[in-house]
N, C-alpha and C. Protein backbone atom coordinates (compact mmCIF):
# COMPACT_ATOMS: atom_id res chain seq x y z
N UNK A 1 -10.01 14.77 0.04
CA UNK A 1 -8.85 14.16 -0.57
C UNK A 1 -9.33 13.12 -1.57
N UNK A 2 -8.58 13.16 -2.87
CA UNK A 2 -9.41 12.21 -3.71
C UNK A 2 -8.88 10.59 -3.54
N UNK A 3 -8.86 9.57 -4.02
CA UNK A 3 -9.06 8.24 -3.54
C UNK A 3 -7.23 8.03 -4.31
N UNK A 4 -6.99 8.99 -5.70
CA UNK A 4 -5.69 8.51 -5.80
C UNK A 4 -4.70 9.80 -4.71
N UNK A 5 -5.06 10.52 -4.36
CA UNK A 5 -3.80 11.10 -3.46
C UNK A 5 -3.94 10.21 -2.63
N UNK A 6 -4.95 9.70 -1.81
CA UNK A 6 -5.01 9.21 -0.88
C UNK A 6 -4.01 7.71 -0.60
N UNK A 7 -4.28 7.44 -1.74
CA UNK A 7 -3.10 6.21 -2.11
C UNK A 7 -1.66 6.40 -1.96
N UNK A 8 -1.48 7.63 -2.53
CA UNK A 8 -0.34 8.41 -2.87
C UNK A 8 0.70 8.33 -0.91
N UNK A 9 -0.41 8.86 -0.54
CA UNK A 9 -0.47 9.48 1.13
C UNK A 9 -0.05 8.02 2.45
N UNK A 10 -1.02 7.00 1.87
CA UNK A 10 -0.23 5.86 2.74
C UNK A 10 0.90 5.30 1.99
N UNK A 11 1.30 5.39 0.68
CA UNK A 11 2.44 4.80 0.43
C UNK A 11 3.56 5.68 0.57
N UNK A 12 3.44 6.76 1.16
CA UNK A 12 4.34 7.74 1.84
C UNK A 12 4.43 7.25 3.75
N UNK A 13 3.59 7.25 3.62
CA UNK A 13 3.52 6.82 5.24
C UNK A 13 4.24 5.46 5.17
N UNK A 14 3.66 4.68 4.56
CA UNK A 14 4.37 3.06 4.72
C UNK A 14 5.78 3.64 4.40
N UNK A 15 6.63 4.14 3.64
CA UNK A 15 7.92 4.88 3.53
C UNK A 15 8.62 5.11 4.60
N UNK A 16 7.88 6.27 5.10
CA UNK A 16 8.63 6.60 6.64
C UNK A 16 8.30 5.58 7.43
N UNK A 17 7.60 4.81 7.64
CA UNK A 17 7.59 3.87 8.85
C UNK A 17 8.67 2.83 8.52
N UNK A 18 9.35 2.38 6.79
CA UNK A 18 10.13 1.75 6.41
C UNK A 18 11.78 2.48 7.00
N UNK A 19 11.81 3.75 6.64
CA UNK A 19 12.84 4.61 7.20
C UNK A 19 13.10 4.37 8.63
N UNK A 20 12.34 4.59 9.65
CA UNK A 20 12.54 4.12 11.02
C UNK A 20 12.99 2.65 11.36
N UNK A 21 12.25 1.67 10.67
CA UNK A 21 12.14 0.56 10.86
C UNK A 21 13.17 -0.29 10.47
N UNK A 22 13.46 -0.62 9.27
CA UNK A 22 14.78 -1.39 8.71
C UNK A 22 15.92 -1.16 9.02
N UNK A 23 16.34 0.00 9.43
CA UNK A 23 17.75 0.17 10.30
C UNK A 23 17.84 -0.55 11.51
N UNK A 24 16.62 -0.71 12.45
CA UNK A 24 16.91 -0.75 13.74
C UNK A 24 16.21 -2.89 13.83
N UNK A 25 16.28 -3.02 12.53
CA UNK A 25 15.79 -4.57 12.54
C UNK A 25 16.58 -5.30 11.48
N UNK A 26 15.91 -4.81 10.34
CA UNK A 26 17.18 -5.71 9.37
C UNK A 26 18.40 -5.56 9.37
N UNK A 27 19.24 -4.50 9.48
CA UNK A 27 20.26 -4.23 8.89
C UNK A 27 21.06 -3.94 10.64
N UNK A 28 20.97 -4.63 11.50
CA UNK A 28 21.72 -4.63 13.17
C UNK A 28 22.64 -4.72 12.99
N UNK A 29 23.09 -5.91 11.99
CA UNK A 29 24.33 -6.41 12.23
C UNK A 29 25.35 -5.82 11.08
N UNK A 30 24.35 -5.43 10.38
CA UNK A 30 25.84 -4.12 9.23
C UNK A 30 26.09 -3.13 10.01
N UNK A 31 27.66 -3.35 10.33
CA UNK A 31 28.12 -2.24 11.11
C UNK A 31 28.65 -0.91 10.47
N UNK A 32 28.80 -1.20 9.34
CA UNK A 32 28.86 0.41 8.26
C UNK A 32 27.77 1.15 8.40
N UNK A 33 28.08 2.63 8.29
CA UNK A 33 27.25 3.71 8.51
C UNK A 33 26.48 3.87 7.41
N UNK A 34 26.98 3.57 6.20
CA UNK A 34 26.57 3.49 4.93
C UNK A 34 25.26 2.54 4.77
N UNK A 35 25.10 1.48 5.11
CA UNK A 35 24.07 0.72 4.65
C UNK A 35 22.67 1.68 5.25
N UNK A 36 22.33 2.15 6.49
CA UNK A 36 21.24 2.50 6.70
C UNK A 36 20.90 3.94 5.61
N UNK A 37 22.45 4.84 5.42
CA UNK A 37 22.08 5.58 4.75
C UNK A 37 21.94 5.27 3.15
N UNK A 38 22.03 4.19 2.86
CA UNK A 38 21.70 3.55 1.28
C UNK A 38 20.23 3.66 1.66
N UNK A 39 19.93 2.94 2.41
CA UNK A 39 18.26 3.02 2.62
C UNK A 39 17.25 4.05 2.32
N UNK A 40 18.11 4.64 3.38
CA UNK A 40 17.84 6.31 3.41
C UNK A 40 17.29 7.44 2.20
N UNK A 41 18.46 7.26 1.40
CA UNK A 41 18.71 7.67 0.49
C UNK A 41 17.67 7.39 -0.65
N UNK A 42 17.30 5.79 -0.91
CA UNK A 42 16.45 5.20 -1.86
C UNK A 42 14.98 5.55 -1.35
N UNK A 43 14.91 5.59 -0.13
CA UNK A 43 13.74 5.91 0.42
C UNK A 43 13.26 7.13 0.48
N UNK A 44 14.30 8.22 0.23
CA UNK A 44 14.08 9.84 -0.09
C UNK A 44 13.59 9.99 -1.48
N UNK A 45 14.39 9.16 -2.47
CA UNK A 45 14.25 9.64 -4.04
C UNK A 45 12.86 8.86 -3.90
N UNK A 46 12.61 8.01 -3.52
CA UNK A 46 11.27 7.36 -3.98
C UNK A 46 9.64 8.50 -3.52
N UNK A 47 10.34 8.81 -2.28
CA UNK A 47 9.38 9.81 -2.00
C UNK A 47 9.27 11.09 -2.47
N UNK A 48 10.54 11.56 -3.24
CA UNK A 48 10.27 12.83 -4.21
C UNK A 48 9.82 13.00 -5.08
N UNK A 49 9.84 10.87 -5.85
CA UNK A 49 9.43 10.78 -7.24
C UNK A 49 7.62 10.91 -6.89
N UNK A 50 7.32 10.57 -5.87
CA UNK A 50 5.85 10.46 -5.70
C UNK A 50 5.34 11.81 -5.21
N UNK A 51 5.84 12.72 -4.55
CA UNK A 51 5.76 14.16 -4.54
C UNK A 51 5.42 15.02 -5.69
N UNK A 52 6.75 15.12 -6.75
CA UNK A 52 6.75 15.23 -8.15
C UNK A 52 5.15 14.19 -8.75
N UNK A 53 4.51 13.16 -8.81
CA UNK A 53 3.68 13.08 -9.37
C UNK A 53 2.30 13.32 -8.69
N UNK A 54 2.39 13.36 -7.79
CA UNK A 54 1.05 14.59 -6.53
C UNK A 54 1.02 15.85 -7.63
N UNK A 55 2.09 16.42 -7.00
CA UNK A 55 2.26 18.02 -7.23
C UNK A 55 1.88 18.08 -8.95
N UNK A 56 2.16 17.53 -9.88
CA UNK A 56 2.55 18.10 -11.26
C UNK A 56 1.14 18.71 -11.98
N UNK A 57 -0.10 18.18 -11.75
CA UNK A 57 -1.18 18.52 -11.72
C UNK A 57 -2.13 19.74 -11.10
N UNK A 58 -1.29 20.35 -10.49
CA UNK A 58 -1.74 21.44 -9.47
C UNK A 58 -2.23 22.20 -10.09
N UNK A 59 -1.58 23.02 -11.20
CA UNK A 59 -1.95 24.25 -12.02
C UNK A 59 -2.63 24.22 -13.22
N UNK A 60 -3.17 22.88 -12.83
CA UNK A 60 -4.49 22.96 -13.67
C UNK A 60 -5.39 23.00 -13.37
């Protein structure tokens, strides 16, 4: 694995551990269903945008 996927790879990991984590600590006391899935949500596109720049290099 080269040293920038590898970068790529824990700031995906730090992601999902953010996904688990901030619902069940920061955000206790927002009782809307909505706020964790705002999270959610920002935390998906961020990880597609970094997917998309992994992947775009492949077929070369």
């Amino acid at each position: 694995m080269k040293r920038n996927e590898l970068k790529w790879a824990l700031t995906i990991l730090i992601i999902l551990v953010l996904a688990y984590t901030l619902p069940y600590t920061v955000f206790t006391d927002v009782t809307k269903w909505y706020g964790s899935f705002l999270v959610w949500t920002v935390l998906a596109l961020i990880t597609i945008i970094i997917n998309y720049f992994l992947t775009k290099d492949w077929g070369k």
